[in-house]
C-alpha atoms as a PDB file:
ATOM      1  CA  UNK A   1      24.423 131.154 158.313  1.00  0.00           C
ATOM      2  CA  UNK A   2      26.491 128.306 159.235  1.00  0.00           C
ATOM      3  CA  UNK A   3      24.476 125.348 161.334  1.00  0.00           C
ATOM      4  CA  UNK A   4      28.456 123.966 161.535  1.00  0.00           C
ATOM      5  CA  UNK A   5      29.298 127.497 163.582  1.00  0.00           C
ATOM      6  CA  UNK A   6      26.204 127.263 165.444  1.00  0.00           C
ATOM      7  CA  UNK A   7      26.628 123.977 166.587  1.00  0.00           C
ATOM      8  CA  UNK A   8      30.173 124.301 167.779  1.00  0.00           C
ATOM      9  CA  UNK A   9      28.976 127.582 169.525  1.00  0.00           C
ATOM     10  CA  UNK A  10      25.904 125.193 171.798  1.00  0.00           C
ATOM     11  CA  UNK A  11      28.921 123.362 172.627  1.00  0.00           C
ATOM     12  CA  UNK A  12      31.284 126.156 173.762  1.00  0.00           C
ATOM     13  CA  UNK A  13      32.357 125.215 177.345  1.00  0.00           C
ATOM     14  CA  UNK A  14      32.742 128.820 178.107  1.00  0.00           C
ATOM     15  CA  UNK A  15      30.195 129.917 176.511  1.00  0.00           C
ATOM     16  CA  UNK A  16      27.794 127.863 178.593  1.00  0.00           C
ATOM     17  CA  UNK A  17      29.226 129.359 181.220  1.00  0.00           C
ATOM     18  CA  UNK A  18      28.385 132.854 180.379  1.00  0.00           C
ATOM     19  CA  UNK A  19      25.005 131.982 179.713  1.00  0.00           C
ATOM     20  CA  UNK A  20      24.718 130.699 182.923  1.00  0.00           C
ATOM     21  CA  UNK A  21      25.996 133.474 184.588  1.00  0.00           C
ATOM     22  CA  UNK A  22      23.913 136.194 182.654  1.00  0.00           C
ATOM     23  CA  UNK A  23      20.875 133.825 183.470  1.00  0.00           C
ATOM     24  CA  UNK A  24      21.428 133.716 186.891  1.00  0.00           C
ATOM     25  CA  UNK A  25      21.031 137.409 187.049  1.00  0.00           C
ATOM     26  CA  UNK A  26      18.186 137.858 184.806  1.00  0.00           C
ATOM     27  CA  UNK A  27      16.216 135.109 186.909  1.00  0.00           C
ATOM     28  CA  UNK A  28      17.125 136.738 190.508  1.00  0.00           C
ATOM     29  CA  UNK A  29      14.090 139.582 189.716  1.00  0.00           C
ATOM     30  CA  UNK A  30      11.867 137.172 188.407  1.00  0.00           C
ATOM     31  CA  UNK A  31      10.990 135.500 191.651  1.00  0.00           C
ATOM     32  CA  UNK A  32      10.595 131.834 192.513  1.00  0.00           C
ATOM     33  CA  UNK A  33       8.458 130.755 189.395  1.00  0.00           C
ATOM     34  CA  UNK A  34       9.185 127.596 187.261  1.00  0.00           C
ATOM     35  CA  UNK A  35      11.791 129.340 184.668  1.00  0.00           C
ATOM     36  CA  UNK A  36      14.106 131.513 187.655  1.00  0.00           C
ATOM     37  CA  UNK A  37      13.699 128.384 189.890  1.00  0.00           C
ATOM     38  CA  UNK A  38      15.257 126.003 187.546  1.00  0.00           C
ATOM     39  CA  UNK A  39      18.077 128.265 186.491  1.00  0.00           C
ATOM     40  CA  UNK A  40      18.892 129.196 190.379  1.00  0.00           C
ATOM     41  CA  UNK A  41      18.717 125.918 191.364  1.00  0.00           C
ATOM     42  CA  UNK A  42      20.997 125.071 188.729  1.00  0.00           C
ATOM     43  CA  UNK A  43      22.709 127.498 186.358  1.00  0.00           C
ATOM     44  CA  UNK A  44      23.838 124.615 183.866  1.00  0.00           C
ATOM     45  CA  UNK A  45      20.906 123.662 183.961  1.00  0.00           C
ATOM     46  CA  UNK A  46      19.463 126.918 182.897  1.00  0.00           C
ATOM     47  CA  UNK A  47      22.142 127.176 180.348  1.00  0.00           C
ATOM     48  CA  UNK A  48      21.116 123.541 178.718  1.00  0.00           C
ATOM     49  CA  UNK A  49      17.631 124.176 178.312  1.00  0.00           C
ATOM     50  CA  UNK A  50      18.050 128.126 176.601  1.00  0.00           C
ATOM     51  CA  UNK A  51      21.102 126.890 175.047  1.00  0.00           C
ATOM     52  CA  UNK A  52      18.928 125.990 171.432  1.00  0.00           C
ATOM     53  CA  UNK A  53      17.089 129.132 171.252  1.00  0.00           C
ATOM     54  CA  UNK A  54      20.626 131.313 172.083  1.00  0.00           C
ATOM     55  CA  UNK A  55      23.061 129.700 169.669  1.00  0.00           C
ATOM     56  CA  UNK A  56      20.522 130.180 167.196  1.00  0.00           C
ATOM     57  CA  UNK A  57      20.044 133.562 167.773  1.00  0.00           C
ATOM     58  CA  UNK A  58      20.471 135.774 164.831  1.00  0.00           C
ATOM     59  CA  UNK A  59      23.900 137.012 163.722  1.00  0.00           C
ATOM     60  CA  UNK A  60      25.259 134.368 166.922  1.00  0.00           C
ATOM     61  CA  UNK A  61      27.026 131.505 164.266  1.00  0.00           C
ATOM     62  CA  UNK A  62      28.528 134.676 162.220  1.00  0.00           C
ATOM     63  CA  UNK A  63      30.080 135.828 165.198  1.00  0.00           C
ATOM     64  CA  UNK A  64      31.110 132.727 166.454  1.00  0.00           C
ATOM     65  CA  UNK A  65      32.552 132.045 163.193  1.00  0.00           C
ATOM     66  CA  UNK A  66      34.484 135.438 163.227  1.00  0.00           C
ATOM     67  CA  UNK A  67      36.024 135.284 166.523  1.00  0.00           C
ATOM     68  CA  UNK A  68      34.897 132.770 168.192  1.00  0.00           C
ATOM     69  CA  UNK A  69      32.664 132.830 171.635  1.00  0.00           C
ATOM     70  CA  UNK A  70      34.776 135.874 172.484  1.00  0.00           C
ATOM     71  CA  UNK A  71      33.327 137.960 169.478  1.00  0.00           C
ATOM     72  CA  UNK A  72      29.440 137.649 171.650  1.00  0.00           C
ATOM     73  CA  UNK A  73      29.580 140.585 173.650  1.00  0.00           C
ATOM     74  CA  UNK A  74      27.710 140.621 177.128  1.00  0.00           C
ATOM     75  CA  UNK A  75      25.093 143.057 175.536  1.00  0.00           C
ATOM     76  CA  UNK A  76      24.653 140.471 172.570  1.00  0.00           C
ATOM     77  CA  UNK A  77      23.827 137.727 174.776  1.00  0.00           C
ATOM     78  CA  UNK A  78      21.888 139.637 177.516  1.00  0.00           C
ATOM     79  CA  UNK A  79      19.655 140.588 174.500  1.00  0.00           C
ATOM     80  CA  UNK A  80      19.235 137.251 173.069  1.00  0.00           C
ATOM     81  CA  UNK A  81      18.277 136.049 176.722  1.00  0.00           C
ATOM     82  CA  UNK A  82      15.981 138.782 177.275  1.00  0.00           C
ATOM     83  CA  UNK A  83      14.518 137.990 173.939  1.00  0.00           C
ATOM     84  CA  UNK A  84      14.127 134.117 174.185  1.00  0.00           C
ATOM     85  CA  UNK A  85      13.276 133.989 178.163  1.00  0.00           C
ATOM     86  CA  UNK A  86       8.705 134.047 177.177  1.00  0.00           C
ATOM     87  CA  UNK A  87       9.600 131.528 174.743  1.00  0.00           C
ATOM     88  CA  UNK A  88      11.785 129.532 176.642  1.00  0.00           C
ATOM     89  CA  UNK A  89       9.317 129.721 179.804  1.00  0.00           C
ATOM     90  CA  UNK A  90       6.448 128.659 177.648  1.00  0.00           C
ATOM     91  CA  UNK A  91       8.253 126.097 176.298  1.00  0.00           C
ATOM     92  CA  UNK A  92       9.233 124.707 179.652  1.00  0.00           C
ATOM     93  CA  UNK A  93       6.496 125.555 181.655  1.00  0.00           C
ATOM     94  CA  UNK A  94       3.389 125.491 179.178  1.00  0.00           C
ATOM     95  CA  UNK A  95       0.034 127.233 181.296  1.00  0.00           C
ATOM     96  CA  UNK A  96      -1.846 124.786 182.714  1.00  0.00           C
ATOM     97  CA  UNK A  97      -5.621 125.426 181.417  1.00  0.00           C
ATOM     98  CA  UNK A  98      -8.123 125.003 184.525  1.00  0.00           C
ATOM     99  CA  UNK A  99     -10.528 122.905 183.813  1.00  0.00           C
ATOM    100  CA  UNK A 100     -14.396 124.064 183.108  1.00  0.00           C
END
């Protein structure tokens, strides 16, 4: 693991943007709740705040490293958003506890 290769991959222009777009279509289902609302409102957005918890996705810096953003297939990043989006919600949106 490389944090060098993972940091240049948070900062991958194009990258961003395919997070964005991949995103954008797992928030569409999800309805108008906190997490889908921010991404559609604004897919950069969206990309900022899951960009931590996806360039530091397992095997992501190694991959990066090997072929740059280009060697992340769609299925490797659709997975590491479907993986991260709880986390990412929770992280974002904590539950509000009603009071007693």
């Amino acid at each position: 693991m490389s944090y060098q290769d993972q940091a240049n991959l948070a900062q991958d222009a194009v990258f961003a943007e395919r997070l964005s777009a991949a995103l954008v279509r797992e928030a569409k289902p999800k309805g108008s709740t906190d997490l889908p609302a921010l991404v559609l409102r604004s897919p950069a957005e969206g990309a900022r705040v899951f960009m931590p918890f996806i360039a530091s996705a397992p095997t992501f810096d190694t991959m990066y490293a090997g072929g740059g953003q280009e060697a992340i297939t769609d299925g490797d990043l659709l997975s590491a958003v479907q993986a991260n989006w709880d986390l990412v919600d929770a992280v974002y949106f904590p539950p509000v506890e009603e009071p007693v």
